[in-house]
Protein backbone atom coordinates (compact mmCIF):
# COMPACT_ATOMS: atom_id res chain seq x y z
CA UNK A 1 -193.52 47.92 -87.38
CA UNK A 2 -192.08 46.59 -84.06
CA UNK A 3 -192.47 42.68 -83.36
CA UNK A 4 -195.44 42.72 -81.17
CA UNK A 5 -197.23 43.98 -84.34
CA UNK A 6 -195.63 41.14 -86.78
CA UNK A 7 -197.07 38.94 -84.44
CA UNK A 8 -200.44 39.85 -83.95
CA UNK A 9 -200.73 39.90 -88.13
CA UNK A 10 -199.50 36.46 -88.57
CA UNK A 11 -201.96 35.31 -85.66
CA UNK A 12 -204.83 36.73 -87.54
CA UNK A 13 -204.40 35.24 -90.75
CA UNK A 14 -207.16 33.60 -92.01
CA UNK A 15 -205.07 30.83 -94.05
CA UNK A 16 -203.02 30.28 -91.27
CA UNK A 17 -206.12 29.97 -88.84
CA UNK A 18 -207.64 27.31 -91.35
CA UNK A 19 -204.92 25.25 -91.82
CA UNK A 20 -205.39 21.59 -91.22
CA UNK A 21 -201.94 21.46 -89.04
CA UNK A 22 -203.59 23.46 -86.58
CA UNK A 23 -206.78 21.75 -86.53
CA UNK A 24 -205.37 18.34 -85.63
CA UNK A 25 -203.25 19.74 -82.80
CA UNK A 26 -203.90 21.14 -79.20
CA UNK A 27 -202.84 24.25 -78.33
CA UNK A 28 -202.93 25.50 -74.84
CA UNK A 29 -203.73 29.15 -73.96
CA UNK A 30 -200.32 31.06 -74.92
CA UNK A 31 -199.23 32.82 -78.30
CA UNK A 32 -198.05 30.16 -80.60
CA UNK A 33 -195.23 33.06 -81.54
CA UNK A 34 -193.17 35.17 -78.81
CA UNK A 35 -190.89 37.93 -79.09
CA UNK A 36 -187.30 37.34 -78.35
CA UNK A 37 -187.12 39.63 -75.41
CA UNK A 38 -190.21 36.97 -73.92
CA UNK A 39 -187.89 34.05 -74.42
CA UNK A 40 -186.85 32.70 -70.75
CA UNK A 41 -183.25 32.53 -71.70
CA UNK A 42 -182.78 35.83 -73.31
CA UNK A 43 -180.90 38.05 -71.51
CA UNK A 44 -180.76 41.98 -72.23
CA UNK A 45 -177.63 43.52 -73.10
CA UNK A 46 -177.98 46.38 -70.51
CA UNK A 47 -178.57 43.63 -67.85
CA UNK A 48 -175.14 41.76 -68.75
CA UNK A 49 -173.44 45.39 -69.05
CA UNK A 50 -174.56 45.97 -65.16
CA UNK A 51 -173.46 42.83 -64.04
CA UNK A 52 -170.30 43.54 -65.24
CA UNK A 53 -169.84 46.39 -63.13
CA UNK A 54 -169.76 44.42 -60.28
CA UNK A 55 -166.07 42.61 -62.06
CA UNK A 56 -164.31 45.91 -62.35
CA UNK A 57 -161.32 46.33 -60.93
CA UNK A 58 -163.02 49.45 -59.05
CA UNK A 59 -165.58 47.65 -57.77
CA UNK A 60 -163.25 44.98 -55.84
CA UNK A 61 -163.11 45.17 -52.62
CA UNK A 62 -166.26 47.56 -51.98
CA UNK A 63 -169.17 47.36 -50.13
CA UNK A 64 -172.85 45.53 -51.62
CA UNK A 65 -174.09 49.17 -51.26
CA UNK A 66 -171.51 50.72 -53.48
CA UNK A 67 -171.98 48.41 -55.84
CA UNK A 68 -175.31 49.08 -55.92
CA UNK A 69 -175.47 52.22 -56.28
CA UNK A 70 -173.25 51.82 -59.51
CA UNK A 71 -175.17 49.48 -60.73
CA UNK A 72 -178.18 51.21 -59.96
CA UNK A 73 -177.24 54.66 -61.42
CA UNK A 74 -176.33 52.79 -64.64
CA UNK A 75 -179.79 51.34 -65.01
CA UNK A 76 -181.50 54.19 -63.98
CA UNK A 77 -183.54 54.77 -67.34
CA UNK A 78 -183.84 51.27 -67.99
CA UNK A 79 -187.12 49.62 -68.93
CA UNK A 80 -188.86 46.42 -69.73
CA UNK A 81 -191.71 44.52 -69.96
CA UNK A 82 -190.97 40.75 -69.10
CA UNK A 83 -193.69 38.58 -67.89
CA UNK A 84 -192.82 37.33 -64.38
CA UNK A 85 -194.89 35.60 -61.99
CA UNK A 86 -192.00 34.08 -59.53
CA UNK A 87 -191.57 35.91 -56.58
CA UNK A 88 -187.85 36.85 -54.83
CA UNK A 89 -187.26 36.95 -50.87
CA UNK A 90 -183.99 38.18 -50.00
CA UNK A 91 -183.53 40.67 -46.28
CA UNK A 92 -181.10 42.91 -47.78
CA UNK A 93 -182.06 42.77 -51.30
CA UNK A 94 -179.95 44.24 -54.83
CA UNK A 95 -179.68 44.24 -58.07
CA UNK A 96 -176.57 41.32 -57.11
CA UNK A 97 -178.29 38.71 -55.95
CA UNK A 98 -181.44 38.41 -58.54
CA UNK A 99 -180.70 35.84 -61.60
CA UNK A 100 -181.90 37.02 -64.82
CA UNK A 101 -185.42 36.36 -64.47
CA UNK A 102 -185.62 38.11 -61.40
CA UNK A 103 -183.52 41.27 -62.27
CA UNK A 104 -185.94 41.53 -65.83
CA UNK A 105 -189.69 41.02 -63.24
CA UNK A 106 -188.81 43.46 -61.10
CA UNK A 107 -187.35 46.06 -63.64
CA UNK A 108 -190.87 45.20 -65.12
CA UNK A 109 -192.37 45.96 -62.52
CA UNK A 110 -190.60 49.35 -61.88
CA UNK A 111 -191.79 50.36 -65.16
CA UNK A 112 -195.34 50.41 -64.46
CA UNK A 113 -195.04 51.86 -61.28
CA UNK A 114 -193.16 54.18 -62.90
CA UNK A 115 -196.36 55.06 -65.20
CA UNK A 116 -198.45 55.18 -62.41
CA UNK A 117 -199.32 51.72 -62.18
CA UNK A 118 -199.02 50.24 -58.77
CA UNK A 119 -199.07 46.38 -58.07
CA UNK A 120 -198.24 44.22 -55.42
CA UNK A 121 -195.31 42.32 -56.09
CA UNK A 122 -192.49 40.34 -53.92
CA UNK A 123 -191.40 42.09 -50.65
CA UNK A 124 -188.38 42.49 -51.66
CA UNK A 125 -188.98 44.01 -54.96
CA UNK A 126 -191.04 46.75 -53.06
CA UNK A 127 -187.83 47.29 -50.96
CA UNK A 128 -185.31 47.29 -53.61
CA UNK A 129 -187.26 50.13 -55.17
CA UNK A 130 -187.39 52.17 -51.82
CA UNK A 131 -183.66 51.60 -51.83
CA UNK A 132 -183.24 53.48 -55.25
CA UNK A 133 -185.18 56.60 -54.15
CA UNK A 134 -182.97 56.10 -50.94
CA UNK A 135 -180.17 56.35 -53.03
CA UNK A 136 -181.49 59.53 -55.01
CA UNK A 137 -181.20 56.85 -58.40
CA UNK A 138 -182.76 58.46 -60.88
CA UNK A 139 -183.05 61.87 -59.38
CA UNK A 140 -181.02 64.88 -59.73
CA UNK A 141 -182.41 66.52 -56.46
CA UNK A 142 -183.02 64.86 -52.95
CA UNK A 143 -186.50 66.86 -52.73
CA UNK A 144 -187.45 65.34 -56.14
CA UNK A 145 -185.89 61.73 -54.69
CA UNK A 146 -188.62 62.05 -51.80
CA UNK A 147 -191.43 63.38 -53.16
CA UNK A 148 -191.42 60.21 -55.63
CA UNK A 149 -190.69 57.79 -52.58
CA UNK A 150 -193.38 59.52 -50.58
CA UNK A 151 -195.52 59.05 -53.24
CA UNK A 152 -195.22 55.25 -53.40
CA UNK A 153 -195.20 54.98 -49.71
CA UNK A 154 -198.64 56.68 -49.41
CA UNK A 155 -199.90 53.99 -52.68
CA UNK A 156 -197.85 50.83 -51.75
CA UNK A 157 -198.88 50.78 -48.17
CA UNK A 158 -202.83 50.46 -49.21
CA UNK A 159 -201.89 47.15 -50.74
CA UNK A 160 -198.93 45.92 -47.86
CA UNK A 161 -198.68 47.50 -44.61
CA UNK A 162 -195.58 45.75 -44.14
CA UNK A 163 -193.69 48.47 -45.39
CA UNK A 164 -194.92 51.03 -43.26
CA UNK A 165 -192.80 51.05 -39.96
CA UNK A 166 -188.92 51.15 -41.76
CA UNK A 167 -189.91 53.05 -44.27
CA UNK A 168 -191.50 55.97 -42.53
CA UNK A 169 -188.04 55.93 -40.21
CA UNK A 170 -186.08 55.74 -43.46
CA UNK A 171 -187.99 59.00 -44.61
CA UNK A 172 -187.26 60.98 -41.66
CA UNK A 173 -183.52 59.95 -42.21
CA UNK A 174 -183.48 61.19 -45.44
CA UNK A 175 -185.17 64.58 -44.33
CA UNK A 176 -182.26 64.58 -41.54
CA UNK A 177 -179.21 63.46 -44.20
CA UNK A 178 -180.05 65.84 -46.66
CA UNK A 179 -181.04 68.69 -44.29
CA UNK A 180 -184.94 69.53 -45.59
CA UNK A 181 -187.59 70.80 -44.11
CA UNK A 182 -189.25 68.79 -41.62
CA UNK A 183 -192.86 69.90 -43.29
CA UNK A 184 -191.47 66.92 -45.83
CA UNK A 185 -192.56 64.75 -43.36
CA UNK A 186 -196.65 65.88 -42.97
CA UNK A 187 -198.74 62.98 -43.46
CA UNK A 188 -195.76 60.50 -42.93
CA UNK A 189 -194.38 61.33 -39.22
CA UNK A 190 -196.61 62.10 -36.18
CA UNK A 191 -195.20 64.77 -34.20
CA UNK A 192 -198.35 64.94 -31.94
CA UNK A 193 -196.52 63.26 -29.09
CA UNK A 194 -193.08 64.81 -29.14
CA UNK A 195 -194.84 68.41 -29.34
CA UNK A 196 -196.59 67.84 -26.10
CA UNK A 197 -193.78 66.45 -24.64
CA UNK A 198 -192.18 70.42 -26.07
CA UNK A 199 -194.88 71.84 -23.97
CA UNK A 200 -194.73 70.05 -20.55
CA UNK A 201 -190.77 69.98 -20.33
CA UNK A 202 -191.06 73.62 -20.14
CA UNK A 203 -194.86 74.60 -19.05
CA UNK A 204 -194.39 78.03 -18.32
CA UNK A 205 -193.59 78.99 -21.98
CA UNK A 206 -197.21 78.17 -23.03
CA UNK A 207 -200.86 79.51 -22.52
CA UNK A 208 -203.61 77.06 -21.30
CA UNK A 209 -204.77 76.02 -24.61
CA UNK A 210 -201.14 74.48 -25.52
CA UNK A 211 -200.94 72.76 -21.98
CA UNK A 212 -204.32 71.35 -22.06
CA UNK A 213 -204.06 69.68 -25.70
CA UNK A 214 -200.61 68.55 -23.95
CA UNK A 215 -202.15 66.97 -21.32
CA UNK A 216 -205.16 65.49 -22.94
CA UNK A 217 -202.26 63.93 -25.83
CA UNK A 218 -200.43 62.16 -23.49
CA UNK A 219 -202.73 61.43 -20.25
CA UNK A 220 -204.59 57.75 -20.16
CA UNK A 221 -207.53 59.49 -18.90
CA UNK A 222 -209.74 60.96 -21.43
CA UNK A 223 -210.97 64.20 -19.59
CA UNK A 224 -212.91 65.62 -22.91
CA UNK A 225 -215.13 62.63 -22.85
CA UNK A 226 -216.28 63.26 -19.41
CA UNK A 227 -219.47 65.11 -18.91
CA UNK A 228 -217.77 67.53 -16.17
CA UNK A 229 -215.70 68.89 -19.13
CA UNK A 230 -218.82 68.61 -21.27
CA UNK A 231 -220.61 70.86 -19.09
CA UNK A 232 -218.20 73.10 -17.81
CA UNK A 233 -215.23 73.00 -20.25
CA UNK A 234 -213.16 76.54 -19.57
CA UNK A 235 -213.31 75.69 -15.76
CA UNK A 236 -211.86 72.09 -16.39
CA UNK A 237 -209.24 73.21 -18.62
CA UNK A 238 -207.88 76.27 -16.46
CA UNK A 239 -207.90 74.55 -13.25
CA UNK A 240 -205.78 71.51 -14.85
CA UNK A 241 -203.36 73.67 -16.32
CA UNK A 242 -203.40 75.82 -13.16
CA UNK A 243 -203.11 72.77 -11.40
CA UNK A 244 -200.13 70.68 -13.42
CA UNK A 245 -198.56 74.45 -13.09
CA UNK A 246 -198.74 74.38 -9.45
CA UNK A 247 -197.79 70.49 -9.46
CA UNK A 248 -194.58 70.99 -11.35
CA UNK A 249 -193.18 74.32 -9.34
CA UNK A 250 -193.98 71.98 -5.93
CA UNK A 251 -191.50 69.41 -7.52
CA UNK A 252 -188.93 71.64 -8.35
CA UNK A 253 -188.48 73.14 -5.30
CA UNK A 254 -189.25 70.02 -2.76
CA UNK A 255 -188.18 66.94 -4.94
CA UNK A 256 -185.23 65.80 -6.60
CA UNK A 257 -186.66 64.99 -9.78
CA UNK A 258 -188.69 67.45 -11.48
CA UNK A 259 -192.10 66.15 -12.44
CA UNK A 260 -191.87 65.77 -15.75
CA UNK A 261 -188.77 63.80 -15.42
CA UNK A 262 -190.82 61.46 -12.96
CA UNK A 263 -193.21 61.02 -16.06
CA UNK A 264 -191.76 60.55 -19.05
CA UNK A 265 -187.72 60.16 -18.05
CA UNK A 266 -184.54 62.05 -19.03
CA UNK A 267 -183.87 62.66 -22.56
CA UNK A 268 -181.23 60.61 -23.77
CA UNK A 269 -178.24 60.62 -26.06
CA UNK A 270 -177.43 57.16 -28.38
CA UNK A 271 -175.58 56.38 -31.27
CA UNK A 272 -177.46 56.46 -34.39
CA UNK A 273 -177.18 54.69 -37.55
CA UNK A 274 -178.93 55.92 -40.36
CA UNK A 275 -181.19 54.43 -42.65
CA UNK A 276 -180.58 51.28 -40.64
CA UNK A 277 -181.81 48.12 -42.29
CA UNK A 278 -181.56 49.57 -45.88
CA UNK A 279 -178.90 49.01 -48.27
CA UNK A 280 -177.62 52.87 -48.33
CA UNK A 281 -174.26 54.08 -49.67
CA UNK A 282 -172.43 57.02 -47.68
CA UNK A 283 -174.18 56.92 -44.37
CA UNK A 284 -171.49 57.96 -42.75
CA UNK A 285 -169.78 60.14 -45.29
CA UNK A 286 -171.39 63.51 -43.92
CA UNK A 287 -170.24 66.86 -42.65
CA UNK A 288 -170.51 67.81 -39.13
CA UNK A 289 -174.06 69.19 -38.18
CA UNK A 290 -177.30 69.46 -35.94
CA UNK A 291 -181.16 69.04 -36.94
CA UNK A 292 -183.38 69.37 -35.08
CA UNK A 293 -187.07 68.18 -35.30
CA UNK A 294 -188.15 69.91 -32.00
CA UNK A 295 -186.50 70.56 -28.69
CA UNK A 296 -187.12 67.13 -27.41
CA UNK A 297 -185.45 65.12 -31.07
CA UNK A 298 -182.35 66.60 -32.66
CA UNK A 299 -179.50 64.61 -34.81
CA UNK A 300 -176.00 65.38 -34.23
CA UNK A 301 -173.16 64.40 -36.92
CA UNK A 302 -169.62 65.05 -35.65
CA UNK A 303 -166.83 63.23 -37.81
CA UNK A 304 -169.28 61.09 -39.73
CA UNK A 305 -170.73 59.27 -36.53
CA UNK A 306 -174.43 59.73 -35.93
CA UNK A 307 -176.22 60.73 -32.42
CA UNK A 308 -180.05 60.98 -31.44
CA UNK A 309 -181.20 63.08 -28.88
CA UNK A 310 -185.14 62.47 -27.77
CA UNK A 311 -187.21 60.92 -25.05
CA UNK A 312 -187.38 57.04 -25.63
CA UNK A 313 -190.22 56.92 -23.16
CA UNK A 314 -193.77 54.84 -24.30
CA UNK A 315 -195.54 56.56 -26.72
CA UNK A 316 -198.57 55.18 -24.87
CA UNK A 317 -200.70 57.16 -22.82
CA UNK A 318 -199.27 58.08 -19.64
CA UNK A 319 -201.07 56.66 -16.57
CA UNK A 320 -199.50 58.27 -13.74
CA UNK A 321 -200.74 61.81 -15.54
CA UNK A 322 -204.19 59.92 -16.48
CA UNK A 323 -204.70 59.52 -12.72
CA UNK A 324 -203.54 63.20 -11.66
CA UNK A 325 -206.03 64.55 -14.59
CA UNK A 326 -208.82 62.47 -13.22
CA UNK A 327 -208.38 63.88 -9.64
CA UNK A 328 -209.23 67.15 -11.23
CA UNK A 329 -211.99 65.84 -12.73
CA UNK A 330 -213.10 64.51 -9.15
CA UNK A 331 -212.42 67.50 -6.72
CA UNK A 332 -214.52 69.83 -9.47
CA UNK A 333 -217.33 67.41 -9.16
CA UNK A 334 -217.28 67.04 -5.74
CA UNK A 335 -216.71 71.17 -5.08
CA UNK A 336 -219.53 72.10 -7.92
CA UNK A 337 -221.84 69.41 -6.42
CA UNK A 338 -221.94 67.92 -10.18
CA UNK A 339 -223.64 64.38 -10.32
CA UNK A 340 -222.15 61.82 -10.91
CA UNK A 341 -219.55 61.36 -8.28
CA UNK A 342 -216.07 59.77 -9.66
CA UNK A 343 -214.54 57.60 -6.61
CA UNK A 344 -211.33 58.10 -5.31
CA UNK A 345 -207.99 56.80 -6.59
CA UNK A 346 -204.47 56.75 -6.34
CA UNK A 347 -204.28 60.23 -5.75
CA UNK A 348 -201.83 61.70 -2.93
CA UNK A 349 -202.96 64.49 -0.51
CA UNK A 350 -200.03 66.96 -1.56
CA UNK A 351 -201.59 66.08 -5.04
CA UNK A 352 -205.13 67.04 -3.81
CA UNK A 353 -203.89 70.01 -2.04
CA UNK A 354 -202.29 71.64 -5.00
CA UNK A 355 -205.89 70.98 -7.17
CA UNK A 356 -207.43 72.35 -4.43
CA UNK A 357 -205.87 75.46 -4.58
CA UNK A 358 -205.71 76.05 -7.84
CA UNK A 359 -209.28 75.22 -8.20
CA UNK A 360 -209.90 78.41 -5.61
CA UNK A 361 -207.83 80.42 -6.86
CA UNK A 362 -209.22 80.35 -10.55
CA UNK A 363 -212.60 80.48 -9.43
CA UNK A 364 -211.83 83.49 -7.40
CA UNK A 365 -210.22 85.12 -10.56
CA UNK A 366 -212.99 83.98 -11.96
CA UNK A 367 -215.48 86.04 -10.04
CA UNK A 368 -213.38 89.01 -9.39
CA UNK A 369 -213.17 89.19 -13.75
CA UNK A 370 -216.92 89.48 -13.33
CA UNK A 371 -217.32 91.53 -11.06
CA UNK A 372 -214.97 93.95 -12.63
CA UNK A 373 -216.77 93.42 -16.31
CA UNK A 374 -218.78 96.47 -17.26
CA UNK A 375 -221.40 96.02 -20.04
CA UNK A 376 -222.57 99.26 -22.22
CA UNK A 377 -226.02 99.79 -23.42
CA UNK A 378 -225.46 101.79 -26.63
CA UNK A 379 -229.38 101.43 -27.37
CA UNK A 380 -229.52 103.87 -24.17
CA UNK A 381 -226.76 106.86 -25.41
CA UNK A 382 -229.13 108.50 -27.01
CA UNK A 383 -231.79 109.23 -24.01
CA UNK A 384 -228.40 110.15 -22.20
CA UNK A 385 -226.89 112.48 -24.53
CA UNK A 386 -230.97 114.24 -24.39
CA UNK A 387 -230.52 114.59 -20.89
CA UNK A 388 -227.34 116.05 -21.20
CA UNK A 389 -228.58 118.43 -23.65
CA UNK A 390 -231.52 119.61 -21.26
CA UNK A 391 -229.20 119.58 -18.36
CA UNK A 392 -227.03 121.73 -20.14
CA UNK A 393 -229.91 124.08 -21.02
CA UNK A 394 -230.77 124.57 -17.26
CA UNK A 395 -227.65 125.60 -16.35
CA UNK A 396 -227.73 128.61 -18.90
CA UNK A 397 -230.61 129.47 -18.23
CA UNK A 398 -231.57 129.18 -14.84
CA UNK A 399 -228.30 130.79 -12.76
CA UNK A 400 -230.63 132.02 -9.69
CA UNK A 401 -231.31 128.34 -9.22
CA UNK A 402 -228.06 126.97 -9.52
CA UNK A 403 -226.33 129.22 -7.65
CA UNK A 404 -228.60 128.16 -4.73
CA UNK A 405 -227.87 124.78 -5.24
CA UNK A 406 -224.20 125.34 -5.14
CA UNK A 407 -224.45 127.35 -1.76
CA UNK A 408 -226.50 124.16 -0.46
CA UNK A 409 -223.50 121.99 -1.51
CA UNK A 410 -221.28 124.16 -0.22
CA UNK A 411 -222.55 124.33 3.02
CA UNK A 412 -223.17 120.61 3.19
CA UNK A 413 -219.41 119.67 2.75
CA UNK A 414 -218.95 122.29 5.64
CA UNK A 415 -221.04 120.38 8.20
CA UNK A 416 -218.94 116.67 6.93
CA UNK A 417 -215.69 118.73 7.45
CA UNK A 418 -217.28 119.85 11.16
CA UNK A 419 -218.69 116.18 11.70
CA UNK A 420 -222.19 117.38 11.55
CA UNK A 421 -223.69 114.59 9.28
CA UNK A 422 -221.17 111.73 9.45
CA UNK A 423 -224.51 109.85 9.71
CA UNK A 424 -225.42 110.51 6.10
CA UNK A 425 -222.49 109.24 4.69
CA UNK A 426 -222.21 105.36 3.48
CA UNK A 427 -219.31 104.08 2.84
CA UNK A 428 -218.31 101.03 0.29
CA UNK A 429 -217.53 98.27 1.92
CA UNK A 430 -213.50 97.39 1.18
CA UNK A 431 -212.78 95.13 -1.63
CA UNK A 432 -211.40 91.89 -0.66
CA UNK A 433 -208.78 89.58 -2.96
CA UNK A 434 -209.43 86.82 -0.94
CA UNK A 435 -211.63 84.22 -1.87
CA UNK A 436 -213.98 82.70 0.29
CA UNK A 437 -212.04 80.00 2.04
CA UNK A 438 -209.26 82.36 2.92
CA UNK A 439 -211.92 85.21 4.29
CA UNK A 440 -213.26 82.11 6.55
CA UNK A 441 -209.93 81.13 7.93
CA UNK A 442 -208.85 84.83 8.24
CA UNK A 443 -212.41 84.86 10.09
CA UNK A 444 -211.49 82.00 12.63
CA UNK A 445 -208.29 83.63 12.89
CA UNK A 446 -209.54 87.14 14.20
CA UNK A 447 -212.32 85.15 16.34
CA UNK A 448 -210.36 82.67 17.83
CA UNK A 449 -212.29 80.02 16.22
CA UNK A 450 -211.20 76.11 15.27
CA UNK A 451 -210.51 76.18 11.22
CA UNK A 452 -208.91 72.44 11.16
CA UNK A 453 -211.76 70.52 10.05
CA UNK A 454 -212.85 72.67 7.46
CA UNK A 455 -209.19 73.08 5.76
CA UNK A 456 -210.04 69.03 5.99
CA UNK A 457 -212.92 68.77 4.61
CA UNK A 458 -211.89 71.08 1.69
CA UNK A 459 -208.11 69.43 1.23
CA UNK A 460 -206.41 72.38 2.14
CA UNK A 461 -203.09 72.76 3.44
CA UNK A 462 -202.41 74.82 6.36
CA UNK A 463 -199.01 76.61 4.69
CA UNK A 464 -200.82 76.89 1.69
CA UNK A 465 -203.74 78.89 2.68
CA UNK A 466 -201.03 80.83 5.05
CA UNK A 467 -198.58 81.42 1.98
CA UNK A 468 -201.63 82.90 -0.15
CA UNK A 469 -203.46 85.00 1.78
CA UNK A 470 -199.75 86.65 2.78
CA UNK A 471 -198.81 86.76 -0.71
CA UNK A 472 -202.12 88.49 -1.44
CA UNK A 473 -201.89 90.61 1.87
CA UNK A 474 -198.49 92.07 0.74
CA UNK A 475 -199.84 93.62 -2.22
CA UNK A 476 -202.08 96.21 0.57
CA UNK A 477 -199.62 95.75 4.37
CA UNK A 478 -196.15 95.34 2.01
CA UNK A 479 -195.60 92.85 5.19
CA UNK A 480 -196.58 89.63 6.45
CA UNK A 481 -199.77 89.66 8.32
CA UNK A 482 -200.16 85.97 9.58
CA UNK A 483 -196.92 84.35 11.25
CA UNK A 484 -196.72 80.69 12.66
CA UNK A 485 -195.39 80.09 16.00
CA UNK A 486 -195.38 76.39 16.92
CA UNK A 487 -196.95 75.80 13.69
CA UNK A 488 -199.67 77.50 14.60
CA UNK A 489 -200.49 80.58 13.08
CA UNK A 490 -200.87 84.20 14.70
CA UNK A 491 -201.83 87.19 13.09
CA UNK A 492 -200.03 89.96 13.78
CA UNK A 493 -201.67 92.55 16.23
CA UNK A 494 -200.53 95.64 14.04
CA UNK A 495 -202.88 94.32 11.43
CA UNK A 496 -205.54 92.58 13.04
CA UNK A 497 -208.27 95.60 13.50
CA UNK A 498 -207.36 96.70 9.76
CA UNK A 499 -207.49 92.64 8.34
CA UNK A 500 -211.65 92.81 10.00
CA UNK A 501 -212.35 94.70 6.66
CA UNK A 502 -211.07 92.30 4.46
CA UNK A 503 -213.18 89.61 5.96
């Protein structure tokens, strides 16, 4: 019978109970008899043992972390169930600088969380435990080590948020230090922003889906919430990505800076210290080696010193991009005569320009898909395949017939080989791959007509439109049909009758 037990018996005897001694007295609301363990000055064995660790000969000389992480290993298993209702505040707390009380409350406390019981308790308790798991104390395997600290990080943070910013950095650490999968970290570390940094520091590796969550991530203007997108959401999507495409290629080949690098910065290379604020033994006892979480956040370890490697620009939402993803949203409205108007910002005209054109030239993909889209009625193959049948039947049976018809054809291709009935032919007219505000300026061109105010009025730039209808030109010439002389342009006279029938 353990001593809890001895004392609940003699509590509920009856003679005892009756007895005129306790009658006469006052007794306030604690149990007249209390374990030894319960006693304020009792101290544990195991709890002297561990603070002797810190006297060893060993120990002299050696960092509070080491010594924790003696002491801690050696009190591992170590349980107890001391009522304690102080509380301990220490920055850098251990196992060192608790008195008795103390060290017995919070090993209390471990116990139930241990069990699955969770409280909230001193700060600095909750720390000190993160600091074991840190440690791997108590665990054989570093996966086992954070699945249990996850585990209270996900509970303990209900009850104090407090705990939320160092130790979610702390966790990533320990995914880094001990080389684990980075899927260790789902539900703890948002990657949302450094993957759509991934995709804009090198656009051209991704389709339009990946660049549009991109930009909606990280621009200040909310494009999905605007009733353009609502309305037409494929055309809003393609002509941003087309146009941030467009943007970025213009940078790199007429600015210093790329564009990316004008919005979010350089990536940047800084001493690390890991698990930085903790009380961690061996931080810097580690073999050269590289993690990386993604392209823009890798750790480097060479001789035991730490290096980070990521973009330490705002996580906040970008407003230079917020305003270049709003003039999208603007020229559509104004081009697809979509109510309500959005007025004009702090746009530039090369940034106008660019939309422009890629707004044109999507559209005119977009209609030259459709026209190109063929649609089968398979309700109607079987009326076809009974007209082939009869069709067939004809021409077995009915030679005298068919052989007149094919003298009637033959004799018809005669007279268009003689030029007899050039008038009964109709020809298709040729198809064009320029879109409609290229045919007009190609128009003006040929007819010697003014084309400035409309290139205005539609922000188009004069080398653009000249760049793209020669690009698309060289595809059918394999030369360049419109030169500029004096900046203005010519077309050349070897190609103007032929250019008429692309108009």
């Amino acid at each position: 019978m353990d001593i809890k037990a001895i004392i609940e018996q003699i509590l509920s005897d009856k003679k005892l109970s009756n007895s005129k001694n306790i009658e006469t007295k006052l007794y306030k609301d604690q149990p007249i008899l209390r374990p030894a363990s319960q006693m304020p000055q009792y101290v544990p064995e195991k709890i002297k043992d561990m603070r002797s660790i810190a006297l060893l000969p060993e120990s002299l000389g050696k960092s509070d972390a080491w010594i924790f992480l003696k002491q801690g290993k050696f009190m591992a298993e170590y349980e107890d169930d001391f009522i304690y209702d102080g509380t301990f505040v220490r920055y850098y707390p251990t196992y060192q600088y608790m008195n008795d009380k103390e060290l017995r409350g919070y090993f209390s406390w471990r116990t139930k969380v241990r069990k699955g019981t969770v409280e909230k308790t001193s700060l600095s308790f909750a720390y000190l435990y993160i600091y074991e798991q840190l440690n791997c104390i108590a665990f054989e395997a570093p996966e086992d080590a954070l699945n249990s600290l996850k585990e209270f990080y996900f509970k303990y943070r209900e009850i104090d948020k407090r705990i939320e910013v160092l130790t979610v950095k702390w966790i990533c650490d320990f995914v880094v230090f001990h080389g684990l999968d980075k899927s260790f970290l789902n539900g703890v570390y948002d990657f949302s922003f450094e993957n759509a940094l991934e995709v804009l520091a090198d656009v051209k590796k991704y389709d339009y889906d990946r660049i549009f969550s991109a930009l909606c991530t990280l621009s200040s203007y909310n494009i999905t919430s605007s009733k353009l997108y609502k309305t037409f959401p494929e055309d809003a999507k393609s002509v941003c990505c087309k146009a941030y495409i467009l943007f970025s290629e213009y940078f790199e080949k007429k600015r210093k800076n790329s564009l990316f690098t004008i919005l979010f910065g350089d990536i940047v290379s800084s001493s690390y210290t890991m698990f930085a604020s903790a009380v961690f033994s061996g931080r810097n006892r580690h073999s050269d080696c590289k993690y990386e979480f993604n392209s823009v956040h890798k750790y480097i370890c060479f001789r035991g010193h730490w290096q980070c490697e990521k973009y330490y620009c705002s996580k906040n939402k970008n407003v230079k991009l917020g305003i270049f993803i709003k003039a999208v949203d603007r020229y559509l409205r104004e081009n697809l005569n979509f109510e309500p108007s959005l007025s004009p910002g702090k746009e530039t005209k090369i940034m106008m320009s660019l939309i422009a054109r890629a707004a044109n030239e999507y559209f005119a993909e977009k209609k030259q898909a459709e026209r190109m889209k063929v649609e089968i009625d398979f309700s109607k193959l079987s009326s076809i395949r009974l007209s082939s049948d009869i069709t067939l039947n004809k021409l077995i049976t009915e030679d005298d017939t068919q052989y007149e018809k094919d003298i009637t054809a033959s004799e018809t291709v005669n007279r268009i080989e003689n030029g007899l009935c050039k008038s009964e032919i109709s020809f298709e007219k040729i198809h064009t791959p320029l879109n409609d505000s290229e045919r007009f300026f190609l128009k003006c061109l040929i007819d010697n007509t003014e084309y400035g105010s409309y290139l205005r009025k539609n922000n188009i730039m004069l080398s653009v439109i000249i760049d793209s209808i020669n690009e698309k030109m060289f595809e059918i010439f394999a030369d360049t049909v419109i030169i500029c002389e004096n900046e203005t342009p010519i077309i050349i006279d070897d190609y103007l009758e032929e250019l008429k029938n692309y108009i």
